[in-house]
N, C-alpha and C. Protein backbone atom coordinates (compact mmCIF):
# COMPACT_ATOMS: atom_id res chain seq x y z
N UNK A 1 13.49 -4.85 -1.13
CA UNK A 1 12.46 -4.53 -0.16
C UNK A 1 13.02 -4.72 1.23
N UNK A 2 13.10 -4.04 1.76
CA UNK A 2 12.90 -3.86 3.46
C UNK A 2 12.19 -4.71 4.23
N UNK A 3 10.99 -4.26 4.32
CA UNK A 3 10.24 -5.61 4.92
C UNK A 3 9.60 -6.34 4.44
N UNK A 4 9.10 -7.23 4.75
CA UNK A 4 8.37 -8.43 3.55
C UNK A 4 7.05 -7.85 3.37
N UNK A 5 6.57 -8.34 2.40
CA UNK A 5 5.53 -8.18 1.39
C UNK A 5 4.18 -9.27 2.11
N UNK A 6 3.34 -7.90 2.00
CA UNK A 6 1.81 -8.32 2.87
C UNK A 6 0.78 -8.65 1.46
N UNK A 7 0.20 -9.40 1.76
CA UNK A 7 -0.69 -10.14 0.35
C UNK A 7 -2.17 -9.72 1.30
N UNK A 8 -3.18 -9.06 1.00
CA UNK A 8 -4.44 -9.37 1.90
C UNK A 8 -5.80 -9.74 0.19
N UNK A 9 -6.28 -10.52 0.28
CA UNK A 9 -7.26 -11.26 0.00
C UNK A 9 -8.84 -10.56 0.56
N UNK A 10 -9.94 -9.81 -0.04
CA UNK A 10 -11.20 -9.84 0.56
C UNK A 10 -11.76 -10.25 -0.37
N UNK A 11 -12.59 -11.19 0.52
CA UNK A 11 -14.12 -11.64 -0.45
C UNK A 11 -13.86 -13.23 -1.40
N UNK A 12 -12.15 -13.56 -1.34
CA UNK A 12 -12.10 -14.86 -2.18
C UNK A 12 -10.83 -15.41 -1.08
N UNK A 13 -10.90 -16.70 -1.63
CA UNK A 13 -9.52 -17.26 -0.91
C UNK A 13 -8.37 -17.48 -1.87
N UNK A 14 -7.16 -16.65 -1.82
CA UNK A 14 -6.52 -16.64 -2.88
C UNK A 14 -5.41 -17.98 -2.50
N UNK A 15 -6.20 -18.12 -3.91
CA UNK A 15 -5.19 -19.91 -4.70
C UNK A 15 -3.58 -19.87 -4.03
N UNK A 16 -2.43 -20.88 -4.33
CA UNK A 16 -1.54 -20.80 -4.26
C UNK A 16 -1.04 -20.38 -5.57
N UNK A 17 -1.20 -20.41 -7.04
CA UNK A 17 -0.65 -20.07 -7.79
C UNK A 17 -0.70 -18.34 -8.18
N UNK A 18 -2.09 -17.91 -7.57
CA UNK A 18 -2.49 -16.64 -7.42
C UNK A 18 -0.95 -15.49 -6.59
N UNK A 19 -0.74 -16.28 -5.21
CA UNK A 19 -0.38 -15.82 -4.70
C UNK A 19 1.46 -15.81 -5.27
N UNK A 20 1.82 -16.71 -5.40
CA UNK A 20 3.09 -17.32 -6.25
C UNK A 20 3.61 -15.64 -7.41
N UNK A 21 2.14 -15.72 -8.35
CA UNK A 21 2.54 -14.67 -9.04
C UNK A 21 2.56 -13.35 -8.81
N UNK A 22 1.87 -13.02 -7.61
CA UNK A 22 1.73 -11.75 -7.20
C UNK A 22 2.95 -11.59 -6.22
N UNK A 23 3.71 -12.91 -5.84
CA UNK A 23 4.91 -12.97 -5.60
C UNK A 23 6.28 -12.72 -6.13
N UNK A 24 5.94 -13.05 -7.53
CA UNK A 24 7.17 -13.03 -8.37
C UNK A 24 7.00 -11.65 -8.83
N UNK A 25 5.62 -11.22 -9.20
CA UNK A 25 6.35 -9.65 -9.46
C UNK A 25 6.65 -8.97 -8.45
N UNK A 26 6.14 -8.92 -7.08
CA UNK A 26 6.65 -8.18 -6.43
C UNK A 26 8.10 -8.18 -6.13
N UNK A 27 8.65 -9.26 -6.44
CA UNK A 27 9.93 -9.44 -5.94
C UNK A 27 10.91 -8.78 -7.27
N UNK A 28 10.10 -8.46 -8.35
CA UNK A 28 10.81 -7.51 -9.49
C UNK A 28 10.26 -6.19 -9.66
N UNK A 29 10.10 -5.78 -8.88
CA UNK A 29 9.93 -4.09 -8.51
C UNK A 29 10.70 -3.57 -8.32
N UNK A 30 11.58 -4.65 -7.39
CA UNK A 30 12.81 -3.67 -6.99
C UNK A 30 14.06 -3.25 -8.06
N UNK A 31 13.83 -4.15 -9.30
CA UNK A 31 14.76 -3.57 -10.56
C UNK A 31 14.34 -2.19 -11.04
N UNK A 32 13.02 -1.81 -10.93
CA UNK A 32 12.65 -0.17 -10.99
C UNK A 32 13.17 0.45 -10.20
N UNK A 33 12.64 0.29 -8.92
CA UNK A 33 13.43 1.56 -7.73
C UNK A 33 14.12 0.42 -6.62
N UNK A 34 15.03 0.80 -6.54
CA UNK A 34 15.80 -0.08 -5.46
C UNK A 34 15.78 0.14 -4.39
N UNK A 35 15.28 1.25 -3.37
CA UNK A 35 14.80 1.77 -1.93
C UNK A 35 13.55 1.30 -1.73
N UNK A 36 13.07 0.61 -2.36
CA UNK A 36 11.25 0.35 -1.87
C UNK A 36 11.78 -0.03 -0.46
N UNK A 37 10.58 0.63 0.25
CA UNK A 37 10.52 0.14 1.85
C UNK A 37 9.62 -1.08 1.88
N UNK A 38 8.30 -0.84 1.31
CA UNK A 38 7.06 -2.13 1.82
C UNK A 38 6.47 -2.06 0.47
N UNK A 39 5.89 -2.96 0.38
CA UNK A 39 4.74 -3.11 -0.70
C UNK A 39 3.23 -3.91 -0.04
N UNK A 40 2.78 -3.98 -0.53
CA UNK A 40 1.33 -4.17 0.01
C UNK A 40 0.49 -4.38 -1.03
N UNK A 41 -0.17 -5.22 -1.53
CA UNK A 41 -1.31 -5.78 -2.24
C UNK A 41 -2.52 -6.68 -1.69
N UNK A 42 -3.51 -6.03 -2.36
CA UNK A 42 -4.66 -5.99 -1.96
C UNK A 42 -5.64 -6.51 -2.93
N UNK A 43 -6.31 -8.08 -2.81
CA UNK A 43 -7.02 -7.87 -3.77
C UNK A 43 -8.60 -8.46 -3.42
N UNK A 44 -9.48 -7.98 -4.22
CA UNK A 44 -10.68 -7.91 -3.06
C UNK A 44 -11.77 -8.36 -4.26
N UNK A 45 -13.21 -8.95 -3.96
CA UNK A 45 -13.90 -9.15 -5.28
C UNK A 45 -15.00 -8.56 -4.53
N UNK A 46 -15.42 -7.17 -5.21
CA UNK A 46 -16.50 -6.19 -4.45
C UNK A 46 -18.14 -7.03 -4.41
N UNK A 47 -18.46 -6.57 -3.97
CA UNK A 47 -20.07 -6.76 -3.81
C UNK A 47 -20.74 -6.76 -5.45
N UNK A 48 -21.64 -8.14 -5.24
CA UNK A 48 -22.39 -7.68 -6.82
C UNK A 48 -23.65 -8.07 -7.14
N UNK A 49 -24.00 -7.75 -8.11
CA UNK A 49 -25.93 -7.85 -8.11
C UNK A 49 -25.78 -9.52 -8.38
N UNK A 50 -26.72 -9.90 -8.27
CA UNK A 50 -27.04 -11.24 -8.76
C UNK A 50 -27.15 -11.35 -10.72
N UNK A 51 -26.32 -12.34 -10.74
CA UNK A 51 -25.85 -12.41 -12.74
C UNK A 51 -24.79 -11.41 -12.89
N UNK A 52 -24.48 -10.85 -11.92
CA UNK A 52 -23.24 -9.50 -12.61
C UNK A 52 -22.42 -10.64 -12.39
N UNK A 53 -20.99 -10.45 -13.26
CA UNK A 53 -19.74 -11.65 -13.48
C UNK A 53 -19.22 -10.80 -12.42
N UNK A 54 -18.11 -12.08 -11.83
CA UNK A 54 -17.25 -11.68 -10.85
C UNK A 54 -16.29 -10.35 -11.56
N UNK A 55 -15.43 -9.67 -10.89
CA UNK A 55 -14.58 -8.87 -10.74
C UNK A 55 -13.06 -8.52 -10.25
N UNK A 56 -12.23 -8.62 -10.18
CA UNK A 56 -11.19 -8.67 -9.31
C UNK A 56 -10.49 -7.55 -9.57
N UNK A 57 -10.45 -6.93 -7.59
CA UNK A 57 -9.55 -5.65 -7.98
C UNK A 57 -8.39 -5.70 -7.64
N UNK A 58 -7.66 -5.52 -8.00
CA UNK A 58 -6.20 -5.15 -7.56
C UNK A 58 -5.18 -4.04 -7.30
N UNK A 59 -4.32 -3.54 -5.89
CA UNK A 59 -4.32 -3.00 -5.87
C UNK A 59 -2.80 -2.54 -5.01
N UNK A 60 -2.25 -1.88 -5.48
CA UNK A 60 -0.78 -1.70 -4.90
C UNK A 60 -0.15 -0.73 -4.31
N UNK A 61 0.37 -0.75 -2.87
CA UNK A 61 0.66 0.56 -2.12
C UNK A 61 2.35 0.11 -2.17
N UNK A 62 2.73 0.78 -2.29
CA UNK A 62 4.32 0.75 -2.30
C UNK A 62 4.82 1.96 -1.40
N UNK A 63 5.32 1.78 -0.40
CA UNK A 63 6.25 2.65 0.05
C UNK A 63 7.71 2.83 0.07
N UNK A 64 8.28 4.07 -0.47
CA UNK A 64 9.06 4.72 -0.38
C UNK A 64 9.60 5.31 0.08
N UNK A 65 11.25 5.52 0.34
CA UNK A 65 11.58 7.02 1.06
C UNK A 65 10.86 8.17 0.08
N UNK A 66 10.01 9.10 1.27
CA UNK A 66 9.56 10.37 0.99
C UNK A 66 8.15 10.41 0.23
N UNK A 67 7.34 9.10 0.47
CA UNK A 67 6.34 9.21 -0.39
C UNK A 67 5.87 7.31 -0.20
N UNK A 68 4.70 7.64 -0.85
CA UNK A 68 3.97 6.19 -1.23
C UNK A 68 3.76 6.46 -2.77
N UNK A 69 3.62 5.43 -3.47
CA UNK A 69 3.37 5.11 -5.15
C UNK A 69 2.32 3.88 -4.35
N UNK A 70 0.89 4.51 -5.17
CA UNK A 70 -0.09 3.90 -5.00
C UNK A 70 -0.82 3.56 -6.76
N UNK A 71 -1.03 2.45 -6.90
CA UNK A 71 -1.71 2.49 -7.97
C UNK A 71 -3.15 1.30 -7.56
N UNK A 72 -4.38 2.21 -7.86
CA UNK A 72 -5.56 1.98 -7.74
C UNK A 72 -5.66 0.99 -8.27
N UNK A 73 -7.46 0.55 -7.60
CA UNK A 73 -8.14 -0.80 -8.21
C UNK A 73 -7.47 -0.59 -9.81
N UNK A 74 -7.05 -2.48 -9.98
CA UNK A 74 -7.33 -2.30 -11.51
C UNK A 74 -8.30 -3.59 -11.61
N UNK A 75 -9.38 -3.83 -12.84
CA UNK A 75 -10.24 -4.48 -12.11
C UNK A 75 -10.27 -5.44 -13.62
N UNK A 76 -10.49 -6.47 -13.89
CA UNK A 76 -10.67 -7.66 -14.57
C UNK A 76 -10.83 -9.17 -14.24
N UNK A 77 -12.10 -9.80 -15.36
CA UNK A 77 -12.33 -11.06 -14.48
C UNK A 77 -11.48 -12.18 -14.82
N UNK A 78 -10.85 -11.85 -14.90
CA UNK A 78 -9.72 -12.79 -14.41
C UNK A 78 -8.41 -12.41 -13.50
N UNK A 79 -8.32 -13.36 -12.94
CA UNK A 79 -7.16 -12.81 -11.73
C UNK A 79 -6.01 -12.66 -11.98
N UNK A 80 -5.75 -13.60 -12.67
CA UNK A 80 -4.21 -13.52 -13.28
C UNK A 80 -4.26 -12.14 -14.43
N UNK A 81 -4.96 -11.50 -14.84
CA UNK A 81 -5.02 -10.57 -15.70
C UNK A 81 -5.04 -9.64 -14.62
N UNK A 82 -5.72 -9.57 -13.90
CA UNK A 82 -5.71 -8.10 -13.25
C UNK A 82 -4.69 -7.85 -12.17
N UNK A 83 -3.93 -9.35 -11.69
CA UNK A 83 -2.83 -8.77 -11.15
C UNK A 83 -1.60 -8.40 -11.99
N UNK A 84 -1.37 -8.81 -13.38
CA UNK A 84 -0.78 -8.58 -14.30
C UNK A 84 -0.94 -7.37 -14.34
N UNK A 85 -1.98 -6.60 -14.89
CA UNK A 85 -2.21 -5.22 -15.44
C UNK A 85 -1.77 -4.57 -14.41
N UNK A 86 -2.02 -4.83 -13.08
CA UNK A 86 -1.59 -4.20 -12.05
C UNK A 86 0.06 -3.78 -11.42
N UNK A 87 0.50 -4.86 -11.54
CA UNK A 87 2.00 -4.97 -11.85
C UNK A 87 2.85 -4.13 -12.34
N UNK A 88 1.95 -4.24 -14.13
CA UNK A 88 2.76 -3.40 -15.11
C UNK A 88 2.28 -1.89 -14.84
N UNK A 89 0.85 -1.41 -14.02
CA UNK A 89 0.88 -0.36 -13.64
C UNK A 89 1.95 0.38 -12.45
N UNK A 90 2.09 -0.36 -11.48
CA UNK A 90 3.06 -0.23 -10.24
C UNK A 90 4.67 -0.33 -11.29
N UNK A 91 4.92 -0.81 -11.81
CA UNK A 91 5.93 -1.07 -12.89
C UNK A 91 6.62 0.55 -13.27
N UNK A 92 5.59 0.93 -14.23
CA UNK A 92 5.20 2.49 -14.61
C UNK A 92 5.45 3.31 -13.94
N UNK A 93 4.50 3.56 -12.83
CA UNK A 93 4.77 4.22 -11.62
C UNK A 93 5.93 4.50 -11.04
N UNK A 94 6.33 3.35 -10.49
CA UNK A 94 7.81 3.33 -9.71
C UNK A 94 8.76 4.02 -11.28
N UNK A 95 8.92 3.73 -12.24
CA UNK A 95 9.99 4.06 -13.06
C UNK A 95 10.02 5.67 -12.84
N UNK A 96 8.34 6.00 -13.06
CA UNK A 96 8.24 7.81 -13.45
C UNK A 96 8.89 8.38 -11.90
N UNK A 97 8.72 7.51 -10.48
CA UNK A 97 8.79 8.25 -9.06
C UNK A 97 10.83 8.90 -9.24
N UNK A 98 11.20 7.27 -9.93
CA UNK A 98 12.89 6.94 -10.17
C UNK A 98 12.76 8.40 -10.89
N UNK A 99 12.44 8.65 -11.94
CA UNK A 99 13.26 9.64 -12.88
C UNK A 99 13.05 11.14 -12.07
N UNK A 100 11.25 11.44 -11.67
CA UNK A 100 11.42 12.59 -10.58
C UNK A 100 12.68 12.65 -9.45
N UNK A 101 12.91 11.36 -8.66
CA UNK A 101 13.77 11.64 -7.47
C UNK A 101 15.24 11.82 -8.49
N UNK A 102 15.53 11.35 -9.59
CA UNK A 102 16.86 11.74 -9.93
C UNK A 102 17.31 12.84 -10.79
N UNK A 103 16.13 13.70 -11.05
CA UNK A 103 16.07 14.99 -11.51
C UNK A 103 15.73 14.86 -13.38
N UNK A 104 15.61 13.79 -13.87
CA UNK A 104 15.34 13.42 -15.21
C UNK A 104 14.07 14.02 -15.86
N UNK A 105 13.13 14.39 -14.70
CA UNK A 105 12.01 15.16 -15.58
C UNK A 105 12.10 16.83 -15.11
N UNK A 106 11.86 17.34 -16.39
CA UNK A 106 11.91 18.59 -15.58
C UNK A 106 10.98 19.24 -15.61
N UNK A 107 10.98 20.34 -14.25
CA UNK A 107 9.54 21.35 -13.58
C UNK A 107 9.22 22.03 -14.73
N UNK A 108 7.83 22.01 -14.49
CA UNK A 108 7.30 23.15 -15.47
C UNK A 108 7.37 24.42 -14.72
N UNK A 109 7.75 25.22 -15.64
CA UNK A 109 7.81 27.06 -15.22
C UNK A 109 6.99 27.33 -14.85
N UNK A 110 7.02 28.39 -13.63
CA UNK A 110 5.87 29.04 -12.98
C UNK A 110 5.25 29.86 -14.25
N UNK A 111 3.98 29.90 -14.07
CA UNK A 111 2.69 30.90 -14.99
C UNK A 111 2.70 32.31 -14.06
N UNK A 112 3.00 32.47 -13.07
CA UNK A 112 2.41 33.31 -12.09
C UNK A 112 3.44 34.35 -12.32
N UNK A 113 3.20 35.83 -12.55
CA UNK A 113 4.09 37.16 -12.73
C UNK A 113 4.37 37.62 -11.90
């Protein structure tokens, strides 16, 4: 990574162990794509009715040369689960961006005559 890694928190105060792990994976992203510019996580606990269980979303902007890899809320009540799931989604992501930029997947044929 390029520049350091922004953590933003809405709606809870995130723990130190919270933050620790959303630390350690970010700092293994870069074994997927090795140009990451920034990363950015976001995790927020939305608005809720009264008796609805908490929520936690999580959420990851990664920038790249030539692009951002964004992977949306992922949402579970537990935190350590949903920054997990989230992870292994950004994980995913970055691998499929790697194989497009190195020509490993290939275009589908034009339909058009």
């Amino acid at each position: 990574m390029q520049l350091p890694l922004q953590i933003t928190a809405r709606g809870i105060e995130l723990e130190a162990p919270a933050d620790a792990l959303i630390r350690k994976y970010a700092g293994k992203l870069d074994r997927y794509y090795n140009h990451i510019m920034t990363v950015r996580v976001l995790i927020e606990v939305p608005q809720r009715r009264m008796g609805e269980p908490i929520a936690y979303h999580v959420r990851y902007d990664i920038t790249v040369p030539g692009g951002e890899v964004v992977v949306s809320k992922h949402t579970d009540p537990e935190l350590h689960t949903a920054i997990q799931r989230a992870f292994e989604a950004a994980k995913r992501r970055l691998q499929d961006y790697a194989r497009r930029q190195r020509g490993d997947v290939k275009e589908r044929a034009s339909t058009r005559a």
